[in-house]
Protein backbone atom coordinates (compact mmCIF):
# COMPACT_ATOMS: atom_id res chain seq x y z
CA UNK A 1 0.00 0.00 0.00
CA UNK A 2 1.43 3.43 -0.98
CA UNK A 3 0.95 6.46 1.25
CA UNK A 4 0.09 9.64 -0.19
CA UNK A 5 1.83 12.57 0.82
CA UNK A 6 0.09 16.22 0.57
CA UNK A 7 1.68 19.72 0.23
CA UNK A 8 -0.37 22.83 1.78
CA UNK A 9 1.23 25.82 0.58
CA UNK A 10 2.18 28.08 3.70
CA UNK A 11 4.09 31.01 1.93
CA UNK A 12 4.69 32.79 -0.82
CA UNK A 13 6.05 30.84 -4.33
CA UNK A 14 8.82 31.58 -5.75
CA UNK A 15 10.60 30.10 -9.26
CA UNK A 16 13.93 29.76 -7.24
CA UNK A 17 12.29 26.89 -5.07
CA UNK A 18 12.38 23.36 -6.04
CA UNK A 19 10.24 21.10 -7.49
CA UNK A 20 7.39 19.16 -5.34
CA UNK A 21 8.11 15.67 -4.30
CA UNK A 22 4.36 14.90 -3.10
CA UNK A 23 1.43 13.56 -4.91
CA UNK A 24 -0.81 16.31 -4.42
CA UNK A 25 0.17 20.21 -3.86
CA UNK A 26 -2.59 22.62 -2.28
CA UNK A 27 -2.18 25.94 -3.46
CA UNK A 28 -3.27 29.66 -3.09
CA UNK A 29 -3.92 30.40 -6.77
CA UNK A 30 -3.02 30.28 -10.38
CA UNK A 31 0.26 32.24 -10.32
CA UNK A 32 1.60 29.66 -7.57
CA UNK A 33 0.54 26.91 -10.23
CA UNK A 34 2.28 28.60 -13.11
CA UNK A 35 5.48 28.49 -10.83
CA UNK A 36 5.01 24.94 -9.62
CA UNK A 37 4.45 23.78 -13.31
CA UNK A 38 7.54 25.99 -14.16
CA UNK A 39 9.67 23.70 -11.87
CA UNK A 40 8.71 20.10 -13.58
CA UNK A 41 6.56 19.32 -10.95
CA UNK A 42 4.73 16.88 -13.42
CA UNK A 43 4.40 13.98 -10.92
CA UNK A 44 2.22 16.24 -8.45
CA UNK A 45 -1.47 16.96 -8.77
CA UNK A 46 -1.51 20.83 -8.28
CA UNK A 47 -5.26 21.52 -7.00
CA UNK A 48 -6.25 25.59 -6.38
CA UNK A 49 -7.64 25.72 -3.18
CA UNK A 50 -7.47 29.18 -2.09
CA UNK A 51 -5.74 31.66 0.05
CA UNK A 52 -5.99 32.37 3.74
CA UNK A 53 -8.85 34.58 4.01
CA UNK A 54 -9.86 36.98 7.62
CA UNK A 55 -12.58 35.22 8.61
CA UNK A 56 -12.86 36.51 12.44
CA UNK A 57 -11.58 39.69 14.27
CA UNK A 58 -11.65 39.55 18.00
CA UNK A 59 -11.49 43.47 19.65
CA UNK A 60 -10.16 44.62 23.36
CA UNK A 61 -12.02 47.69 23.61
CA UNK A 62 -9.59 49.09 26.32
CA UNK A 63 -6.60 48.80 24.12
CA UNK A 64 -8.24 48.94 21.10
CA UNK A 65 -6.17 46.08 19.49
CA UNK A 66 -7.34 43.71 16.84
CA UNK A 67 -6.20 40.00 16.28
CA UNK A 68 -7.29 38.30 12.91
CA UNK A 69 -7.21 34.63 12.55
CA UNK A 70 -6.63 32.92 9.42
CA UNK A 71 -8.17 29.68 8.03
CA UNK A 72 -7.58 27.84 4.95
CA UNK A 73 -11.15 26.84 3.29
């Protein structure tokens, strides 16, 4: 039985990385894609899935501060 192996893209692409090793890469969008593709990454299913979007702000009225949290969907 093979195990498949998953990337989730955490950063920024860039055509100076190398090519992915895994059988299925999650990206943010297209222009991550192009790169990937760039790089021979034949052997990995590259699937758009989106970039980390604000879904929730949490405010301390006394200091007036905002956090934002980040989720993949």
């Amino acid at each position: 039985m093979k195990v498949k192996s998953i990337f989730i893209q955490h950063a920024q692409t860039s055509p100076l990385f190398p090519p992915l090793r895994y059988d299925i890469a999650l990206l943010w969008g297209q222009r991550d894609k192009r790169i990937y593709k760039s790089l021979n990454t034949f052997q990995c299913k590259l699937k758009i899935v989106g970039r980390p979007i604000d879904k929730t702000l949490i405010r301390f009225p006394k200091k007036n501060l905002i956090f934002k949290f980040f989720f993949l969907f």
